[in-house]
N, C-alpha and C. Protein backbone atom coordinates (compact mmCIF):
# COMPACT_ATOMS: atom_id res chain seq x y z
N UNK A 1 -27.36 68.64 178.23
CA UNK A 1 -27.43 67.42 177.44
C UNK A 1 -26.97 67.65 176.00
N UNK A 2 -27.51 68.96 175.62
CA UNK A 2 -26.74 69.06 173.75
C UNK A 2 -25.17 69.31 174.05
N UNK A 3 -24.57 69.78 174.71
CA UNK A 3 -23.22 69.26 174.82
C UNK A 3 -22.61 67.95 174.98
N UNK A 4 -22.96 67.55 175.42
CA UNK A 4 -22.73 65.76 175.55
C UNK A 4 -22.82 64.89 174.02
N UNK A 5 -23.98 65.57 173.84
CA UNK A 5 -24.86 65.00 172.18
C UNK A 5 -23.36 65.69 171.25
N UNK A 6 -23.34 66.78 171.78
CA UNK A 6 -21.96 67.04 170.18
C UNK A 6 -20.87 66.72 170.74
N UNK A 7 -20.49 66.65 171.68
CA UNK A 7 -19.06 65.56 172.17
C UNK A 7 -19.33 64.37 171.65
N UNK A 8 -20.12 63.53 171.70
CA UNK A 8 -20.82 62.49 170.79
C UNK A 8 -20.43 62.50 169.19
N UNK A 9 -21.14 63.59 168.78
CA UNK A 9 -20.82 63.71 167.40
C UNK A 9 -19.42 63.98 167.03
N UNK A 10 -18.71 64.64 167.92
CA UNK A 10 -17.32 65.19 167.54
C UNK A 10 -16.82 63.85 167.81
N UNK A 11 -16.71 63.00 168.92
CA UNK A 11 -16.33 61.81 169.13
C UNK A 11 -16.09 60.95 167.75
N UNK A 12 -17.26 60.32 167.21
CA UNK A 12 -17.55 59.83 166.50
C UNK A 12 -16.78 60.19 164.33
N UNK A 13 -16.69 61.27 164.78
CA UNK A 13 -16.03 61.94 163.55
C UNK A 13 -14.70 62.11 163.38
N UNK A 14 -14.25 62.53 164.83
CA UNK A 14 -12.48 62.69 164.92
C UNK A 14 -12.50 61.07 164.84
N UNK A 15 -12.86 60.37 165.58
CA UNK A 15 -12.35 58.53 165.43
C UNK A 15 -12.51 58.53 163.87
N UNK A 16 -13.67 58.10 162.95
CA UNK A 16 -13.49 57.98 162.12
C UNK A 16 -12.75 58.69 160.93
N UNK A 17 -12.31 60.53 161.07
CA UNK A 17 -11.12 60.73 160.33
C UNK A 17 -9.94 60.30 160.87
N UNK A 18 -9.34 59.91 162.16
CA UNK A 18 -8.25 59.49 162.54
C UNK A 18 -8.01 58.04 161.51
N UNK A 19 -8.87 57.77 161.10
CA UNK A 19 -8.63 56.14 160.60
C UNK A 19 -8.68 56.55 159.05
N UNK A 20 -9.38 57.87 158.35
CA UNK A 20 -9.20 57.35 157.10
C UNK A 20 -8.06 58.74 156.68
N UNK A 21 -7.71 59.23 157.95
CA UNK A 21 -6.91 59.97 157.67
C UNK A 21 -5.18 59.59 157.77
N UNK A 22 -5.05 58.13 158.64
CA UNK A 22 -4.26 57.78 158.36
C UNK A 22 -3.97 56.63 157.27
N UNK A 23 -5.51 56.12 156.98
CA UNK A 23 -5.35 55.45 155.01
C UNK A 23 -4.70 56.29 154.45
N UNK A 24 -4.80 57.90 153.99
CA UNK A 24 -4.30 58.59 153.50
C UNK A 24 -2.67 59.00 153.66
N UNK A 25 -2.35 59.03 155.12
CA UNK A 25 -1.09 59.19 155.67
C UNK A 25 -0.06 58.11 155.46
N UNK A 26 -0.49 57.09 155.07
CA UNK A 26 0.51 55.79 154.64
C UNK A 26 0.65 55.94 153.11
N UNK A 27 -0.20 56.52 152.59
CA UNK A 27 0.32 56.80 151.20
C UNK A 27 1.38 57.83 150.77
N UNK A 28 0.50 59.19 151.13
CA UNK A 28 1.02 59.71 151.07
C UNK A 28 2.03 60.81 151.95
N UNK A 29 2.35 60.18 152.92
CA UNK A 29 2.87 60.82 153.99
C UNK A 29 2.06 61.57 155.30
N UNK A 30 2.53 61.63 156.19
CA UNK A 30 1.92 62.71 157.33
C UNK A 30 2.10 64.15 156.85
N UNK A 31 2.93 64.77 156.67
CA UNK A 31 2.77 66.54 156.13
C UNK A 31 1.86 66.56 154.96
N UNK A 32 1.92 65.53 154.29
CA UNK A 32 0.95 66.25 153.14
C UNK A 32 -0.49 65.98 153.15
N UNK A 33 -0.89 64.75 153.80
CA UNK A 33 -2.15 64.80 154.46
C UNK A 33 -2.10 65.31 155.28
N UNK A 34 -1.28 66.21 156.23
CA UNK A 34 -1.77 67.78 157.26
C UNK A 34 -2.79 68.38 156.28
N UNK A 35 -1.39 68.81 155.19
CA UNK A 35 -1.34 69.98 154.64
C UNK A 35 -3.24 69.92 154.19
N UNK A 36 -3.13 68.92 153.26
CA UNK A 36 -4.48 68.76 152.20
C UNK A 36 -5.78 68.64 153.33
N UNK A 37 -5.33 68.07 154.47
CA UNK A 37 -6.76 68.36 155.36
C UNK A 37 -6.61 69.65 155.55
N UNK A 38 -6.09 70.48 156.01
CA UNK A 38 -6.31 72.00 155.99
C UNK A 38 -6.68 72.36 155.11
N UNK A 39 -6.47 72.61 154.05
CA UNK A 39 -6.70 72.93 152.73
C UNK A 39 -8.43 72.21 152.04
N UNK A 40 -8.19 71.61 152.58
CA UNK A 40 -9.98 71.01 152.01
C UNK A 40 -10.85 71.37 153.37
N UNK A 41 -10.17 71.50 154.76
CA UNK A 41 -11.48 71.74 155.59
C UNK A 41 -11.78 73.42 155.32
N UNK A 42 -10.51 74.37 155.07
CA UNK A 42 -11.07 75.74 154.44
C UNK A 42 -11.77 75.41 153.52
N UNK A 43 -11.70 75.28 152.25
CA UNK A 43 -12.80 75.05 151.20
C UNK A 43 -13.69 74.84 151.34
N UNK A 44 -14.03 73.89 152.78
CA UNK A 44 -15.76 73.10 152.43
C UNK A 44 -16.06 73.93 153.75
N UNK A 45 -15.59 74.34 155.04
CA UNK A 45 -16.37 75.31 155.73
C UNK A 45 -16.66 76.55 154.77
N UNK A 46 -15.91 77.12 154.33
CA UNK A 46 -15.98 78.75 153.54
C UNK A 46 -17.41 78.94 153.14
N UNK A 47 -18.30 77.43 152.78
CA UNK A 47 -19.33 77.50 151.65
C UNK A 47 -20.42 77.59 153.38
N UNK A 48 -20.12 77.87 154.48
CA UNK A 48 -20.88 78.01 155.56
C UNK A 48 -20.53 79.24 156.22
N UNK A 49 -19.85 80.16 155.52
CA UNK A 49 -19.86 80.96 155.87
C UNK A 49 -21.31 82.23 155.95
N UNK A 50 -21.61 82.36 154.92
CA UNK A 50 -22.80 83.18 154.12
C UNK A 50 -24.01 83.10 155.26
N UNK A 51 -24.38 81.57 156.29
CA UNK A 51 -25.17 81.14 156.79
C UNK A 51 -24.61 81.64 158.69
N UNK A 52 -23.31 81.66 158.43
CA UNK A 52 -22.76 81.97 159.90
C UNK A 52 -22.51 83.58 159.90
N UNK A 53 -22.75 83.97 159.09
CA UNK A 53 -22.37 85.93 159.29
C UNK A 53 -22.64 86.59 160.72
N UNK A 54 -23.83 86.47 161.29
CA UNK A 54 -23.98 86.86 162.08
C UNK A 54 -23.21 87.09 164.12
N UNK A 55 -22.88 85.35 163.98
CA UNK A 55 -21.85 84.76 164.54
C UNK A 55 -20.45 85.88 164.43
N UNK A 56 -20.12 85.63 162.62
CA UNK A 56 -18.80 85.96 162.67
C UNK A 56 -18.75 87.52 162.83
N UNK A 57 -19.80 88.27 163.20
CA UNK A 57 -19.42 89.95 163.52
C UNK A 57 -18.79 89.69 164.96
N UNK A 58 -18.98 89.04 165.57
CA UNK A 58 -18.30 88.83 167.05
C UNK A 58 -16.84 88.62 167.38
N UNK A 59 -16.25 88.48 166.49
CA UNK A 59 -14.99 88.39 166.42
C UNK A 59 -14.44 89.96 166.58
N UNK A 60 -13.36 89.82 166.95
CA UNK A 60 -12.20 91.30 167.82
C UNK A 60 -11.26 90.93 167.31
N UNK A 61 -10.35 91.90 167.23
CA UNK A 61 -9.06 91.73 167.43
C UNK A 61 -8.07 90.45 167.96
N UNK A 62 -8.11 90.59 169.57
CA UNK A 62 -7.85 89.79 170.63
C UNK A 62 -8.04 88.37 169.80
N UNK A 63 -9.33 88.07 169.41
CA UNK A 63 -9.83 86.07 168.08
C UNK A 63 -9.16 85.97 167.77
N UNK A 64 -8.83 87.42 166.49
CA UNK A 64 -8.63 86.72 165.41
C UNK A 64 -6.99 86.31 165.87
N UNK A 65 -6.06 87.11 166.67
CA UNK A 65 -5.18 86.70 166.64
C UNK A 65 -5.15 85.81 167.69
N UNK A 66 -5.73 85.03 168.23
CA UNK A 66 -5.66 83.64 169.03
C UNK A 66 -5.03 83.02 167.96
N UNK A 67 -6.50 83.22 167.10
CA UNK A 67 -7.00 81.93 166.13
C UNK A 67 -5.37 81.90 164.57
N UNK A 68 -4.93 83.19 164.99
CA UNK A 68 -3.57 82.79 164.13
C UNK A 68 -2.23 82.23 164.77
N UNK A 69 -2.41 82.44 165.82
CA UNK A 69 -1.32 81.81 166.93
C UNK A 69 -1.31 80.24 166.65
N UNK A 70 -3.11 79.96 166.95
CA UNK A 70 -3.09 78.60 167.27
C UNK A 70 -3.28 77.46 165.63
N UNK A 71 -3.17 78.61 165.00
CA UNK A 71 -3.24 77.27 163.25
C UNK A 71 -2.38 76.95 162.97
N UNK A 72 -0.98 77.47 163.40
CA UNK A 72 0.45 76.73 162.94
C UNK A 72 0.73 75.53 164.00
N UNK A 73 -0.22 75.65 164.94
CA UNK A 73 0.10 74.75 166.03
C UNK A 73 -0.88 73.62 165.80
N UNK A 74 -1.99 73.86 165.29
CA UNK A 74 -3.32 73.23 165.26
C UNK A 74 -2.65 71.98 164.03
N UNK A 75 -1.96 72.53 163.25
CA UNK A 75 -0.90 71.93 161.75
C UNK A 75 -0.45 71.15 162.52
N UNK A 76 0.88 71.65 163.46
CA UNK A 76 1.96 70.63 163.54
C UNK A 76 1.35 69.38 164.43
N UNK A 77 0.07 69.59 165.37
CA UNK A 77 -0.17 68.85 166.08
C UNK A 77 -1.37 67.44 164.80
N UNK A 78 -1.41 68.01 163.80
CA UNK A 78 -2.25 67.31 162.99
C UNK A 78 -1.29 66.31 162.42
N UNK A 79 0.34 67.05 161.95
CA UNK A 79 1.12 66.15 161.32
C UNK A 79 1.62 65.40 162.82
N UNK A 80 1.66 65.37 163.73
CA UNK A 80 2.40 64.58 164.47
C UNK A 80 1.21 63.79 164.38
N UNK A 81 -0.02 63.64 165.02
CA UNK A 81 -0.89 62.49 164.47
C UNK A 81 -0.75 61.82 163.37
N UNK A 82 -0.71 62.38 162.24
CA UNK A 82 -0.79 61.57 160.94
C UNK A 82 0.25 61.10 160.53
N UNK A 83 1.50 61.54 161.40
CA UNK A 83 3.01 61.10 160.79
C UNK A 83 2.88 59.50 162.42
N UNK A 84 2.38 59.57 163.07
CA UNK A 84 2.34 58.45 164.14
C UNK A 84 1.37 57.62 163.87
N UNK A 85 0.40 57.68 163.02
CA UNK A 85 -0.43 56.76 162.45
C UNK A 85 0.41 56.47 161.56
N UNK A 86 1.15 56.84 160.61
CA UNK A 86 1.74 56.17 159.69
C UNK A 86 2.86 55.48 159.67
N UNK A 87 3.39 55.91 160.96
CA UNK A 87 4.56 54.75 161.80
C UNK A 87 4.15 53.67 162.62
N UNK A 88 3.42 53.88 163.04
CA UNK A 88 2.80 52.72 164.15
C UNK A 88 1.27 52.23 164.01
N UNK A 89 0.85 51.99 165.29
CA UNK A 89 -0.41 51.33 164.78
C UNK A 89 -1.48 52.60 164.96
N UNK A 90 -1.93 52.60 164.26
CA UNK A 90 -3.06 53.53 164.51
C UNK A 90 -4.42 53.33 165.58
N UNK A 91 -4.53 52.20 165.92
CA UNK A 91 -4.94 52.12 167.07
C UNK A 91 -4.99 52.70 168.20
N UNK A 92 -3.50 52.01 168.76
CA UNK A 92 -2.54 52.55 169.71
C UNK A 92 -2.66 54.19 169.75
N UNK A 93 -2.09 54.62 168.04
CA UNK A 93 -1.73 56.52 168.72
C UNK A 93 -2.81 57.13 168.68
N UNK A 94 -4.28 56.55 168.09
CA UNK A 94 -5.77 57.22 167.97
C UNK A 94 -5.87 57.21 169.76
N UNK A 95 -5.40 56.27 170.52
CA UNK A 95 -6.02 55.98 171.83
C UNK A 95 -5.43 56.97 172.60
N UNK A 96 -4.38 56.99 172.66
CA UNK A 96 -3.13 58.22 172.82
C UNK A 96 -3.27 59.40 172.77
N UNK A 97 -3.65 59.90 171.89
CA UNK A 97 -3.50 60.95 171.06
C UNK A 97 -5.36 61.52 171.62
N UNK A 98 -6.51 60.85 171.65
CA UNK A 98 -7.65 60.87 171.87
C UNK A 98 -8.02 61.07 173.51
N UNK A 99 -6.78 60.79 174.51
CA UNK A 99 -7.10 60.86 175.96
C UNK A 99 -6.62 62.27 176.11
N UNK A 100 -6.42 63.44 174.96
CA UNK A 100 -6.46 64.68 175.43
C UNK A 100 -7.29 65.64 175.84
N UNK A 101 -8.34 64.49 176.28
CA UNK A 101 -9.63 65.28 177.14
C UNK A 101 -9.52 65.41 178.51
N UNK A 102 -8.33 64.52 179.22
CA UNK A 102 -8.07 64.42 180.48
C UNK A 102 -7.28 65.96 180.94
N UNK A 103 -6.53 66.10 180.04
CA UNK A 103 -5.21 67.31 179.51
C UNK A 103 -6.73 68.74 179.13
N UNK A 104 -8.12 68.31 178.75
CA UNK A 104 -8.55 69.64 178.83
C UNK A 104 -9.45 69.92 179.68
N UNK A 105 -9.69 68.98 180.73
CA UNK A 105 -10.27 69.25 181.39
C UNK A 105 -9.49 69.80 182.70
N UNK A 106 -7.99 69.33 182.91
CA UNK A 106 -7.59 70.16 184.12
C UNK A 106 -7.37 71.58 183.69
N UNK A 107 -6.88 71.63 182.14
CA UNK A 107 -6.60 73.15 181.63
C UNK A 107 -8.29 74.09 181.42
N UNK A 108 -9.35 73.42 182.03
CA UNK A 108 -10.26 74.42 182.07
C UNK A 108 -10.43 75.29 183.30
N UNK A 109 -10.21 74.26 184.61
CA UNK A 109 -9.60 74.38 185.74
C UNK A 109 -9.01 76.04 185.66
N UNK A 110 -7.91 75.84 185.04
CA UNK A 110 -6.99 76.94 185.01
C UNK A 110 -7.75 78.11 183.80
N UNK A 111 -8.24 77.71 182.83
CA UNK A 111 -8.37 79.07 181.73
C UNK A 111 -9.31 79.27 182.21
N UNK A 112 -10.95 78.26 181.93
CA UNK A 112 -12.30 78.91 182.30
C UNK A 112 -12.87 78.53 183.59
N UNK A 113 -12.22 78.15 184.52
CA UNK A 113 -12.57 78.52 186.05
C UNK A 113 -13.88 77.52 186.49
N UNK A 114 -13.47 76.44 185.87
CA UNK A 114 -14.47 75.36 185.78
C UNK A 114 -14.53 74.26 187.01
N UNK A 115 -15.68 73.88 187.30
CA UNK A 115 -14.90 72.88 188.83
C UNK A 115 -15.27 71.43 188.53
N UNK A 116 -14.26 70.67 189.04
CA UNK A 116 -14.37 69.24 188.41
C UNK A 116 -14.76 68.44 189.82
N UNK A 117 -15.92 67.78 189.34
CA UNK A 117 -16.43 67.02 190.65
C UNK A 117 -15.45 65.67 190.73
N UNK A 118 -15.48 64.84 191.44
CA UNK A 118 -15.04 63.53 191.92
C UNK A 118 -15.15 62.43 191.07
N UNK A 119 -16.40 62.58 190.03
CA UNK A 119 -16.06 61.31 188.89
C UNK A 119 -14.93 62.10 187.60
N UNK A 120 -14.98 63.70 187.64
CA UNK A 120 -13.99 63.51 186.55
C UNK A 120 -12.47 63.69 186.95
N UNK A 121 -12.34 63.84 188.43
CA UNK A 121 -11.20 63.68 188.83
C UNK A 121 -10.39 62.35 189.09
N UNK A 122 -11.48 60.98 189.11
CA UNK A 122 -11.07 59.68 189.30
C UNK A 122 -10.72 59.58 187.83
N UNK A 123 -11.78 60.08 186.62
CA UNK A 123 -11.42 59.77 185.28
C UNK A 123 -10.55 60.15 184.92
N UNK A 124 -9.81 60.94 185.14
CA UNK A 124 -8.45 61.73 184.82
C UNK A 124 -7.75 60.94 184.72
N UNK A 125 -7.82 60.23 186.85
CA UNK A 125 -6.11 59.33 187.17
C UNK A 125 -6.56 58.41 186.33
N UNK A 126 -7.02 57.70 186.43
CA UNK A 126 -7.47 56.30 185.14
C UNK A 126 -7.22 56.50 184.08
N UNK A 127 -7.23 57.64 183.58
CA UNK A 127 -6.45 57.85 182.27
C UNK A 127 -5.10 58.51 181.94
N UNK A 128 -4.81 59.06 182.70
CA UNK A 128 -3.20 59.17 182.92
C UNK A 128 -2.42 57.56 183.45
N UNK A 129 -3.04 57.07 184.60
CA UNK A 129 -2.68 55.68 184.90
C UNK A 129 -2.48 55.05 183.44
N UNK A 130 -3.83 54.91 182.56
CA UNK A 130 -3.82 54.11 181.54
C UNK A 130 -2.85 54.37 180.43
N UNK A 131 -2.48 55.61 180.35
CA UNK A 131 -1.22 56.23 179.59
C UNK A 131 0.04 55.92 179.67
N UNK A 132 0.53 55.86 180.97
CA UNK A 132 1.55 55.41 181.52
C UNK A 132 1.50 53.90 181.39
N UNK A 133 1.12 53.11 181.91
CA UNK A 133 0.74 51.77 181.56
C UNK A 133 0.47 51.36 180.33
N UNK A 134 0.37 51.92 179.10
CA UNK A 134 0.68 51.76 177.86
C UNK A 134 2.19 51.97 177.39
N UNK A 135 2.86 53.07 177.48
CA UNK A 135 3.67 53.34 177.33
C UNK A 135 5.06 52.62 177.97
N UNK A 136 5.00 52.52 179.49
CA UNK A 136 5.74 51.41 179.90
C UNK A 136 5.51 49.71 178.86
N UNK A 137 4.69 49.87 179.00
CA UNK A 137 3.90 48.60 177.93
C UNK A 137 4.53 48.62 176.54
N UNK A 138 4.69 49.30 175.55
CA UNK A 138 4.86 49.76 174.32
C UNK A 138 6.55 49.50 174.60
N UNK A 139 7.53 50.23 175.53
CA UNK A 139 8.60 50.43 175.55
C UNK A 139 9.45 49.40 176.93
């Protein structure tokens, strides 16, 4: 159940920065609101570090370089959001852009060996269906 509860919370937080992150992205562009959300979410985690030490002795080798692989990617996938909120409707690419839970749940399948019962396999097609059916829709 506390997983659900912080999918909840994460829910609730990515929607509402998607919206004031693309207020920001119509001003001042998609790369530079990437850039400055990176740049301010280091700053204000850093001050949680002191409280997470213990956590962070767990880190190897093998992390840390995931975790550098995946920040140039973690970037570009932030500016393609914020550069598509600032072209279109933000609605639309929050909805879009937000059904990449369908996309992580078959890739758990494959990385962490996870098994997907029958309601999240109907939820999938319904949301790939609904993808496609936007997009035909849109174009």
């Amino acid at each position: 159940m506390s997983a659900v509860l912080f999918a909840i919370i994460a829910l609730v937080g990515w929607g509402t920065a998607d919206i004031f992150g693309g207020l920001v992205a119509r001003k001042v562009g998609g790369y530079s609101s990437a850039v400055l959300n990176y740049i301010l979410c280091v700053i204000i985690t850093s001050f949680y570090i002191p409280f997470a030490l213990p956590e962070l002795i767990n880190f190897n080798l093998e992390s840390i370089l995931w975790f550098i692989v995946l920040l140039p990617i973690g970037i570009i996938l932030l500016i393609t959001l914020y550069e598509g909120i600032n072209r279109g409707s933000a609605s639309l690419v929050g909805i879009s852009s937000g059904s990449f839970g369908a996309l992580v749940a078959i890739m758990s399948v494959f990385f962490l060996r996870e098994r997907l019962n029958l309601y999240l396999i109907v939820s999938i097609i319904v949301v790939f269906v609904g993808l496609v059916v936007y997009v035909i829709g849109v174009y």
